[in-house]
PDB file of N, CA and C in Angstrom:
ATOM      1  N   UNK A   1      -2.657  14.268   3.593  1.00  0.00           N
ATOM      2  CA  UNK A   1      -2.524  13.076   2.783  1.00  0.00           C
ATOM      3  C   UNK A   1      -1.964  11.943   3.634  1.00  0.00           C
ATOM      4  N   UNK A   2      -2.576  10.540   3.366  1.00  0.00           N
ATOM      5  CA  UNK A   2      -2.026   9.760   4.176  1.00  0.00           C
ATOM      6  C   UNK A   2      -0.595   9.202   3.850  1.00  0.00           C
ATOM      7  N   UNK A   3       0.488   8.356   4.548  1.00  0.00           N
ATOM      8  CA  UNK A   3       1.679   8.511   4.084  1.00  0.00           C
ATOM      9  C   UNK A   3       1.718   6.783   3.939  1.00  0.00           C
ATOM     10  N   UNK A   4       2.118   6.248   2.283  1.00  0.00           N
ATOM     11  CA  UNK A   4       2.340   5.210   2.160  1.00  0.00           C
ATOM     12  C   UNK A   4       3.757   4.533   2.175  1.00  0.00           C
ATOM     13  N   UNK A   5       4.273   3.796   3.520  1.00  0.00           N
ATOM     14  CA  UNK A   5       5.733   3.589   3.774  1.00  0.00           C
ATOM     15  C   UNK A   5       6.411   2.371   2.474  1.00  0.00           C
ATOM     16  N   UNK A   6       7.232   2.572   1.842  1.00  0.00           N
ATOM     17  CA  UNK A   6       7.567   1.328   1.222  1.00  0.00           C
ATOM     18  C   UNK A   6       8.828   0.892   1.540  1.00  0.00           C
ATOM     19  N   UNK A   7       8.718  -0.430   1.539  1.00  0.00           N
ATOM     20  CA  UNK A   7      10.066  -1.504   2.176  1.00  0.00           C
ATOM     21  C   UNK A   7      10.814  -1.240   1.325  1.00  0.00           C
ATOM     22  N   UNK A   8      12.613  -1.225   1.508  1.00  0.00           N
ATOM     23  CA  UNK A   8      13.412  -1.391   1.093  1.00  0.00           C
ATOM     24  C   UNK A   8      13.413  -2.170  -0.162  1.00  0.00           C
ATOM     25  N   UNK A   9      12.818  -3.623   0.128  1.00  0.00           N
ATOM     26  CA  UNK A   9      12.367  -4.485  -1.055  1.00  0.00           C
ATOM     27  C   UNK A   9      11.308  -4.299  -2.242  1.00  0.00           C
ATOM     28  N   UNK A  10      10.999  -3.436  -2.055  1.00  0.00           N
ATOM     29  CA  UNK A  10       9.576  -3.079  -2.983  1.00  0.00           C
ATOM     30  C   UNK A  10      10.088  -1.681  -3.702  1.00  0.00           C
ATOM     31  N   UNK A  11      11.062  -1.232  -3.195  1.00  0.00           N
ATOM     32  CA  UNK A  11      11.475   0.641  -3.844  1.00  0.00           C
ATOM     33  C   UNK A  11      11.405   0.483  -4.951  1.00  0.00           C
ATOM     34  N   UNK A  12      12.395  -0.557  -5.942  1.00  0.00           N
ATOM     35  CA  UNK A  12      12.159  -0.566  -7.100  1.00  0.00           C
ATOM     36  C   UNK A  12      11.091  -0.101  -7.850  1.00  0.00           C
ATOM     37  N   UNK A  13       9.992  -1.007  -7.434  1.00  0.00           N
ATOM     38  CA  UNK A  13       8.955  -0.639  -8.241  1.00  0.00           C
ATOM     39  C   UNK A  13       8.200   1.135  -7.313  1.00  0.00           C
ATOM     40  N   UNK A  14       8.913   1.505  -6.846  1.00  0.00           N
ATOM     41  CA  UNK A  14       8.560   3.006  -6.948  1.00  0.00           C
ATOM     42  C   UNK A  14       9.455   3.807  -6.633  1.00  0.00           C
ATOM     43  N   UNK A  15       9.938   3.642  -7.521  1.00  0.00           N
ATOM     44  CA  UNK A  15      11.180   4.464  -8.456  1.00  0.00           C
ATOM     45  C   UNK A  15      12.306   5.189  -7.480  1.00  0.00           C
ATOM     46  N   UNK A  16      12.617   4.304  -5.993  1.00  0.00           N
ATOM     47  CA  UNK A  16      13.250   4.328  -5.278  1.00  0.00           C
ATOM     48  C   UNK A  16      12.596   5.073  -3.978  1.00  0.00           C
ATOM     49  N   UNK A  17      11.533   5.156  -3.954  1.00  0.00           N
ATOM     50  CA  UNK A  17      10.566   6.389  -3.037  1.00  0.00           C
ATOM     51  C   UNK A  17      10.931   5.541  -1.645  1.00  0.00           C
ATOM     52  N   UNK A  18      10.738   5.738  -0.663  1.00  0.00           N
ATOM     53  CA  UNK A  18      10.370   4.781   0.739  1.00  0.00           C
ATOM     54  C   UNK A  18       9.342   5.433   1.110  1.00  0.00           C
ATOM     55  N   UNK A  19       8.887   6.559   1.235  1.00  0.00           N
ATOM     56  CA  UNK A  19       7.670   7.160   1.252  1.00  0.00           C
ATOM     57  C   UNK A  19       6.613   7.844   0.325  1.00  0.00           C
ATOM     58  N   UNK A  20       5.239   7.390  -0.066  1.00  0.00           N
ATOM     59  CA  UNK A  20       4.655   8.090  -1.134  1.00  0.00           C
ATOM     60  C   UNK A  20       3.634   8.895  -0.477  1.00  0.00           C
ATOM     61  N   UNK A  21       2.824  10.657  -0.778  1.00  0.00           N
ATOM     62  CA  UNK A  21       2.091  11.014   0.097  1.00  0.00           C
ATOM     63  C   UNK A  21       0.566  10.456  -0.986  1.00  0.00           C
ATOM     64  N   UNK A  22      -0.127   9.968  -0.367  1.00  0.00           N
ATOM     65  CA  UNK A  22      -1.589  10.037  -1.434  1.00  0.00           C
ATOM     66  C   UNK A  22      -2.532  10.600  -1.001  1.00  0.00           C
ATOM     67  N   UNK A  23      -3.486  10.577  -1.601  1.00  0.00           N
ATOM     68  CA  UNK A  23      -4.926  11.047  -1.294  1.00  0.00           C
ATOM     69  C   UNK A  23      -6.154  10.133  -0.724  1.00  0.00           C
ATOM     70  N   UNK A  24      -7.287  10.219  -0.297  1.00  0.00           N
ATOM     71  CA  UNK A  24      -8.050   9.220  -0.375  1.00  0.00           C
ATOM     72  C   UNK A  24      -8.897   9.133   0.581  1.00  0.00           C
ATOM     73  N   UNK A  25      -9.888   8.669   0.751  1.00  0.00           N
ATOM     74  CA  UNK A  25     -11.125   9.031   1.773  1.00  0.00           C
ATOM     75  C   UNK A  25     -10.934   7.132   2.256  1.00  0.00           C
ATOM     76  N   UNK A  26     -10.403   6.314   1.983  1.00  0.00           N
ATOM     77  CA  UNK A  26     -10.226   4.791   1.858  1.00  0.00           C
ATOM     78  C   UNK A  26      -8.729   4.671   1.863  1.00  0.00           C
ATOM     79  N   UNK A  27      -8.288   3.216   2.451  1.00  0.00           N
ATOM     80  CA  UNK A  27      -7.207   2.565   2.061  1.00  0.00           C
ATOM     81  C   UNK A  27      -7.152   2.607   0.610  1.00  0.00           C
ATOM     82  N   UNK A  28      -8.783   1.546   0.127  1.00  0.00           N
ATOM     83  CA  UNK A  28      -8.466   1.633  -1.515  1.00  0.00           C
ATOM     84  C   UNK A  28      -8.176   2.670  -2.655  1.00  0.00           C
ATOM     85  N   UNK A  29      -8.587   4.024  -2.083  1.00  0.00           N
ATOM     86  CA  UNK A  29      -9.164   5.102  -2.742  1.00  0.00           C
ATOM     87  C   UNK A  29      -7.270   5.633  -2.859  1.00  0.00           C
ATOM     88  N   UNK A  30      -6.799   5.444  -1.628  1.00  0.00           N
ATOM     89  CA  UNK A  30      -5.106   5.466  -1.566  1.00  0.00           C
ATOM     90  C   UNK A  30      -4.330   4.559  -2.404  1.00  0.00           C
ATOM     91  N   UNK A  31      -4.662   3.683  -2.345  1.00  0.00           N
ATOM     92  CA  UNK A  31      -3.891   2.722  -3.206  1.00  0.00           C
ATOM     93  C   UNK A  31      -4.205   3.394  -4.594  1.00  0.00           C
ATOM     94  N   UNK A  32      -5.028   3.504  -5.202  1.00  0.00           N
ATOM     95  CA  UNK A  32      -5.734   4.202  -6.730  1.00  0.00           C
ATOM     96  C   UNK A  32      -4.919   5.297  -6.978  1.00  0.00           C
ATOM     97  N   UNK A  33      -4.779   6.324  -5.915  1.00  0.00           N
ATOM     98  CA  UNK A  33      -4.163   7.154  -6.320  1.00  0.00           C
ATOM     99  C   UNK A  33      -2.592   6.695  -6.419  1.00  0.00           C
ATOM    100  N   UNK A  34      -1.878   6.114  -5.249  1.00  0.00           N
ATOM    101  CA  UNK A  34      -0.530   5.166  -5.874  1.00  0.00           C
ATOM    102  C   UNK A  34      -0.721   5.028  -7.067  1.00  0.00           C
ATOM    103  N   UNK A  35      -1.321   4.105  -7.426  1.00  0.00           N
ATOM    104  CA  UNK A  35      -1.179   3.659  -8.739  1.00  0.00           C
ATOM    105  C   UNK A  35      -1.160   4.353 -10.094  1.00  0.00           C
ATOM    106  N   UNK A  36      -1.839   5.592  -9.551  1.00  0.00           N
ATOM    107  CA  UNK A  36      -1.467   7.106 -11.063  1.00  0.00           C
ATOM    108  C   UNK A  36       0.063   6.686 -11.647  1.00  0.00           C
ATOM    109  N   UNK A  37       0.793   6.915 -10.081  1.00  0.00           N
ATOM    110  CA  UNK A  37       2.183   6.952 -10.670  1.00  0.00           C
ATOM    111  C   UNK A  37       3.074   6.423 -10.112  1.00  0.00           C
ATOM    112  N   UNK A  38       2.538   4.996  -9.769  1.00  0.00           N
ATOM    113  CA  UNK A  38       3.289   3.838  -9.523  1.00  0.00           C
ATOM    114  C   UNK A  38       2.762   2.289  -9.695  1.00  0.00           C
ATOM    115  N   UNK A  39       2.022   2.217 -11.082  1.00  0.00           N
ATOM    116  CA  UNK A  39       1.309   0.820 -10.985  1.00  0.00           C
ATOM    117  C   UNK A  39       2.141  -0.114 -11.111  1.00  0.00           C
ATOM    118  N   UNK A  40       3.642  -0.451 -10.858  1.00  0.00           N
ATOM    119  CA  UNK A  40       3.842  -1.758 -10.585  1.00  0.00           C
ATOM    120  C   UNK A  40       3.704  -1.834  -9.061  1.00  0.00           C
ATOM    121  N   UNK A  41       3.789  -1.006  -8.193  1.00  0.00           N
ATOM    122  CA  UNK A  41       4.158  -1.272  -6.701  1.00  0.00           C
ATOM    123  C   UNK A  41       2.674  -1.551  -6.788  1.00  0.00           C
ATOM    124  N   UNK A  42       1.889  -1.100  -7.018  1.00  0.00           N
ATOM    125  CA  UNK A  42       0.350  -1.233  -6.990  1.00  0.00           C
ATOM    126  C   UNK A  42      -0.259  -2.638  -6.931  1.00  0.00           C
ATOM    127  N   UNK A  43       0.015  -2.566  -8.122  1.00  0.00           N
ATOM    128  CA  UNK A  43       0.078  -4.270  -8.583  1.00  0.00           C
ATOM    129  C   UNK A  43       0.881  -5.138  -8.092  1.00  0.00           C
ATOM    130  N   UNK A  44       1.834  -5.030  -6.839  1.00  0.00           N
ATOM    131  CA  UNK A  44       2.214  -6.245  -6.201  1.00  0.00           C
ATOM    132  C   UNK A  44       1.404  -5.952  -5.009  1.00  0.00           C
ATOM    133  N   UNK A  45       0.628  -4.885  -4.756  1.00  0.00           N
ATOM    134  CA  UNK A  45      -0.066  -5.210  -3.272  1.00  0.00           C
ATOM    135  C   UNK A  45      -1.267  -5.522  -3.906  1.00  0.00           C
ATOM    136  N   UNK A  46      -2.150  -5.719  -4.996  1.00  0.00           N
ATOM    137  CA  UNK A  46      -3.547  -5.798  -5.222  1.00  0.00           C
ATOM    138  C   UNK A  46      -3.751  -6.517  -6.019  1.00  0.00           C
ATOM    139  N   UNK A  47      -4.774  -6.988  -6.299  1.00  0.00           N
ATOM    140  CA  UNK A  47      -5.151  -7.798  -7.510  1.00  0.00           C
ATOM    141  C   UNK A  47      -6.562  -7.117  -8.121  1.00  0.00           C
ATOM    142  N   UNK A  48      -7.447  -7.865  -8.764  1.00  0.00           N
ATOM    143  CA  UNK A  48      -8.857  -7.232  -8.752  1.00  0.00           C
ATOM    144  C   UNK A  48      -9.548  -7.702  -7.624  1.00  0.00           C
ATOM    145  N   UNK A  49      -9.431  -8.499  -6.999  1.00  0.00           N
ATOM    146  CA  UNK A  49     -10.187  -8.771  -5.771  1.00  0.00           C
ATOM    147  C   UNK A  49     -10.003  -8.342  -4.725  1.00  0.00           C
ATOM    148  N   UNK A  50      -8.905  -7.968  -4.296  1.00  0.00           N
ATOM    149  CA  UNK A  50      -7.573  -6.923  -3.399  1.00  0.00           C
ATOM    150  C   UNK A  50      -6.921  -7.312  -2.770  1.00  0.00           C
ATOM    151  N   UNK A  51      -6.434  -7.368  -2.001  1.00  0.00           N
ATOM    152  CA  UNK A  51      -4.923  -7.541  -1.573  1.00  0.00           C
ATOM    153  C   UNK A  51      -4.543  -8.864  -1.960  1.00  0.00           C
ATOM    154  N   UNK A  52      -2.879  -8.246  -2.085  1.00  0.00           N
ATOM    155  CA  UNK A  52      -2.373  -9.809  -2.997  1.00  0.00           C
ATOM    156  C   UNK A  52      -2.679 -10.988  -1.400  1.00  0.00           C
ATOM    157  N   UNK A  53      -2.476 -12.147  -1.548  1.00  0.00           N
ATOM    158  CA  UNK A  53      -2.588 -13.171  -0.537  1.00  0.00           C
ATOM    159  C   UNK A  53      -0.985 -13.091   0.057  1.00  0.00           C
ATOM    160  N   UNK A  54       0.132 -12.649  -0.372  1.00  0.00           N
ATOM    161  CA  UNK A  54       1.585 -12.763  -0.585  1.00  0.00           C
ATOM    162  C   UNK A  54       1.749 -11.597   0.566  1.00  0.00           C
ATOM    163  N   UNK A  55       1.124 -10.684   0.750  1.00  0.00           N
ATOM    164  CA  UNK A  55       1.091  -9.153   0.613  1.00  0.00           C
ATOM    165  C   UNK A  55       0.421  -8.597   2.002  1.00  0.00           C
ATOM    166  N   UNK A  56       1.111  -8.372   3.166  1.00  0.00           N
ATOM    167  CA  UNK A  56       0.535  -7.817   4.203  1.00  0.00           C
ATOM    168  C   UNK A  56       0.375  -6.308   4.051  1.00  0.00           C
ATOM    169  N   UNK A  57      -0.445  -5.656   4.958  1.00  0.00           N
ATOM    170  CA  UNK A  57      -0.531  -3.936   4.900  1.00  0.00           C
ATOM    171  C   UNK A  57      -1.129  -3.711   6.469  1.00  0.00           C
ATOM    172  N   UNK A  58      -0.215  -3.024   7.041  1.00  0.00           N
ATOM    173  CA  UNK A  58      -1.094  -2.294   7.844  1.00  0.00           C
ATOM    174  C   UNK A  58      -0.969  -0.979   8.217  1.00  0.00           C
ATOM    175  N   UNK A  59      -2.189  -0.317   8.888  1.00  0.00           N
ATOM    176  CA  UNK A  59      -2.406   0.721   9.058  1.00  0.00           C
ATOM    177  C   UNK A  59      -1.857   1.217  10.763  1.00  0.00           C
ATOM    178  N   UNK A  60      -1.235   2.348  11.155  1.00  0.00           N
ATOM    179  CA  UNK A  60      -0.920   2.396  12.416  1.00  0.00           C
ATOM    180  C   UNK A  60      -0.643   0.988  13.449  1.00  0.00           C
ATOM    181  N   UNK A  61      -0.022  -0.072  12.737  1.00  0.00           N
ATOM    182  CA  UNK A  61       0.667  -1.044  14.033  1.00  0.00           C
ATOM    183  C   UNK A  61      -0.576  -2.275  13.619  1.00  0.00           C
ATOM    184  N   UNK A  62      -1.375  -1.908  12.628  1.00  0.00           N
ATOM    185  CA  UNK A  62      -2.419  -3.360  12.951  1.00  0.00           C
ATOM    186  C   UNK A  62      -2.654  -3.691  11.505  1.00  0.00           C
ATOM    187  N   UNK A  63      -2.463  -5.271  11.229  1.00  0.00           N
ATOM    188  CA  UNK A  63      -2.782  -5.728   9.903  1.00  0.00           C
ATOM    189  C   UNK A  63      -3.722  -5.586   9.621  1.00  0.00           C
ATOM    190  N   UNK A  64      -4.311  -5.547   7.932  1.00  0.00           N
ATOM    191  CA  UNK A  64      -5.606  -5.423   7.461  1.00  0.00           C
ATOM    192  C   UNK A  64      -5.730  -6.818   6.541  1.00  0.00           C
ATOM    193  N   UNK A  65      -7.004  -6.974   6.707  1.00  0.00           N
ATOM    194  CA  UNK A  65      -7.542  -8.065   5.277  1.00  0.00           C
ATOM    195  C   UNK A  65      -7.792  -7.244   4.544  1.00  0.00           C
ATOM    196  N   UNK A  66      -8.386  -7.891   3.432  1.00  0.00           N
ATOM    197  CA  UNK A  66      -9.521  -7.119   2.538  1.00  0.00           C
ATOM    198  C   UNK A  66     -10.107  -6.301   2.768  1.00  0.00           C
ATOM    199  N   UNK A  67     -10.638  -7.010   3.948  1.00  0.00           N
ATOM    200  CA  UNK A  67     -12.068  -5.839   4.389  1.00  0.00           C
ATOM    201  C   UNK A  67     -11.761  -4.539   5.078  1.00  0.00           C
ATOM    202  N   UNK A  68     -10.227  -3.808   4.916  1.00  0.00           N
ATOM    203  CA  UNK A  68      -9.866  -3.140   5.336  1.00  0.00           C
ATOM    204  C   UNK A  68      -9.695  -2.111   4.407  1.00  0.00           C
ATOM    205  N   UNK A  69      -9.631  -2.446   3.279  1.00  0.00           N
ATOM    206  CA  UNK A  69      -9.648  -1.403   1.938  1.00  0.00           C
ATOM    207  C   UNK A  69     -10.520  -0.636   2.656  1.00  0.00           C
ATOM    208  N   UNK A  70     -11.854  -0.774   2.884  1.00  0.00           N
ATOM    209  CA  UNK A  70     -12.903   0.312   2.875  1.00  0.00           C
ATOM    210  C   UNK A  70     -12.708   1.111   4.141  1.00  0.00           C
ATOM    211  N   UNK A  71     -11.680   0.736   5.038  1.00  0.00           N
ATOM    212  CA  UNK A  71     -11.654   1.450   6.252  1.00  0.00           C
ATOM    213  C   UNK A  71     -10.746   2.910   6.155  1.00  0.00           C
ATOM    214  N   UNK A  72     -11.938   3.976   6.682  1.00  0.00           N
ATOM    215  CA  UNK A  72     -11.422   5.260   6.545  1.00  0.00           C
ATOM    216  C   UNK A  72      -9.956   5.889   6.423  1.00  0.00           C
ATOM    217  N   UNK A  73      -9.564   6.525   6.179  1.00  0.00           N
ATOM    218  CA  UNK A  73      -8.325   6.797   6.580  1.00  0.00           C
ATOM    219  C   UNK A  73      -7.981   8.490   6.206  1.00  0.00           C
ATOM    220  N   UNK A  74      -7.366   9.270   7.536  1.00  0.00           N
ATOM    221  CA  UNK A  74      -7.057  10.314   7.272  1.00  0.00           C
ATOM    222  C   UNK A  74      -5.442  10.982   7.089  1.00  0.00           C
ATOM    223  N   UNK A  75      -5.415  12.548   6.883  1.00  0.00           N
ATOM    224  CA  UNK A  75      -3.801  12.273   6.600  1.00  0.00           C
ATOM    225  C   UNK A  75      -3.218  12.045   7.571  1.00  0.00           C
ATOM    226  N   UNK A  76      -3.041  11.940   9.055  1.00  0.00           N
ATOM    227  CA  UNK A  76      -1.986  11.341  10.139  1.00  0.00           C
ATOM    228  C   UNK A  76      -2.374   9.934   9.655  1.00  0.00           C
ATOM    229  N   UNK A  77      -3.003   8.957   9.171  1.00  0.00           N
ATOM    230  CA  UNK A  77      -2.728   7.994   8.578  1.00  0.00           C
ATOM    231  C   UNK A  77      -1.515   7.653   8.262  1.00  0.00           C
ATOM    232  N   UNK A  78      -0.734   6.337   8.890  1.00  0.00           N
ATOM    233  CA  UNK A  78       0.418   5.538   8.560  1.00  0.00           C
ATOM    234  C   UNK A  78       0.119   4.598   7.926  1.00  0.00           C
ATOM    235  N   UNK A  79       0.613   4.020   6.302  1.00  0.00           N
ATOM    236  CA  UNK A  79       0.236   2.561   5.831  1.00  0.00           C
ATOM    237  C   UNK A  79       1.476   2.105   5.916  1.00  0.00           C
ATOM    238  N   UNK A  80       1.686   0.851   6.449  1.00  0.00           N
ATOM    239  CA  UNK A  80       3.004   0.427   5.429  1.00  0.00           C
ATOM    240  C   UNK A  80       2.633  -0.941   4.654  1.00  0.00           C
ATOM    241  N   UNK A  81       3.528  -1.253   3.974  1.00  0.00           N
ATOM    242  CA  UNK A  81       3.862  -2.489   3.345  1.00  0.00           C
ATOM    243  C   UNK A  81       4.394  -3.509   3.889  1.00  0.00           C
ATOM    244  N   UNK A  82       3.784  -4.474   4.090  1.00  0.00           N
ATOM    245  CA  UNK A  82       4.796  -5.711   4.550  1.00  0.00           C
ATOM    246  C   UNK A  82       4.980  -6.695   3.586  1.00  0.00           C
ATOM    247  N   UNK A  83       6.229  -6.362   2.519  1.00  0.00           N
ATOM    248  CA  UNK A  83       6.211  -7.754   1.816  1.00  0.00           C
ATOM    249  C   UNK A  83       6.332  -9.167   2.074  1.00  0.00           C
ATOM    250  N   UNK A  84       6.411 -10.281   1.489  1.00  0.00           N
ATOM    251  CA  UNK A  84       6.910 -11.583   1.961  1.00  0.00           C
ATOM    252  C   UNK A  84       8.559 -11.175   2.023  1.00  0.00           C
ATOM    253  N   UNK A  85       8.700 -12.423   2.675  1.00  0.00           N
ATOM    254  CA  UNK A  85      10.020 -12.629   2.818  1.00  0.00           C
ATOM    255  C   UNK A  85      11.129 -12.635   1.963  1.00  0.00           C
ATOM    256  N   UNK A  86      10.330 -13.079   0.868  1.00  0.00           N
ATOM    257  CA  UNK A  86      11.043 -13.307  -0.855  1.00  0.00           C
ATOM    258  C   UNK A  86      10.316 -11.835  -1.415  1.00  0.00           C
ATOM    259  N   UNK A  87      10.426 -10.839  -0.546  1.00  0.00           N
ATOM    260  CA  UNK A  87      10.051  -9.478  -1.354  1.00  0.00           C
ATOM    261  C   UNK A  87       9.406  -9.288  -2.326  1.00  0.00           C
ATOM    262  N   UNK A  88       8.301  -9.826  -2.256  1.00  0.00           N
ATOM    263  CA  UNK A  88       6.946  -9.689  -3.638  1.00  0.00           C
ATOM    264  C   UNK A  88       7.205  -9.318  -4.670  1.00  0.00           C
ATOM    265  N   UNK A  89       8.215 -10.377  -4.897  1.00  0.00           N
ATOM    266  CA  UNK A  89       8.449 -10.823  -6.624  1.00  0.00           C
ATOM    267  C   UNK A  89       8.032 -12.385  -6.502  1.00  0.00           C
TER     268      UNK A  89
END
């Protein structure tokens, strides 16, 4: 499972976790499964169009756009979160 890191600033909305393990053949397919059982953290990295504009992510050391949802990902997969500065609220 790939391992989704969460910032200090964002724990709240997952229920104090800093690390979540998910599933997923995709970034997006990972995020989906987050969201079973954590859709507010979810919902500050995504929108329906995807990633918030507020809302960095990257995978092993390198930022993603959008167009990174669809990029593979296995379980040695690292995501993290990079919130804004004002911690994506």
């Amino acid at each position: 499972m790939a391992v989704v890191h969460v910032p200090a600033s964002l724990r709240s909305l997952s229920r104090g976790c800093d690390e979540i393990r998910a599933e997923g053949a995709t970034l997006r397919a990972v995020f989906r499964a987050v969201a079973e059982d954590y859709p507010k953290l979810t919902a500050s990295i995504m929108d329906d169009d995807g990633l918030r504009p507020e809302m960095a992510v990257a995978i092993d050391g390198s930022i993603l756009d959008d167009s990174g949802l669809l990029d593979p990902v296995t379980d040695e997969t690292e995501i993290y979160l990079v919130p804004p500065l004002s911690g994506g609220r």
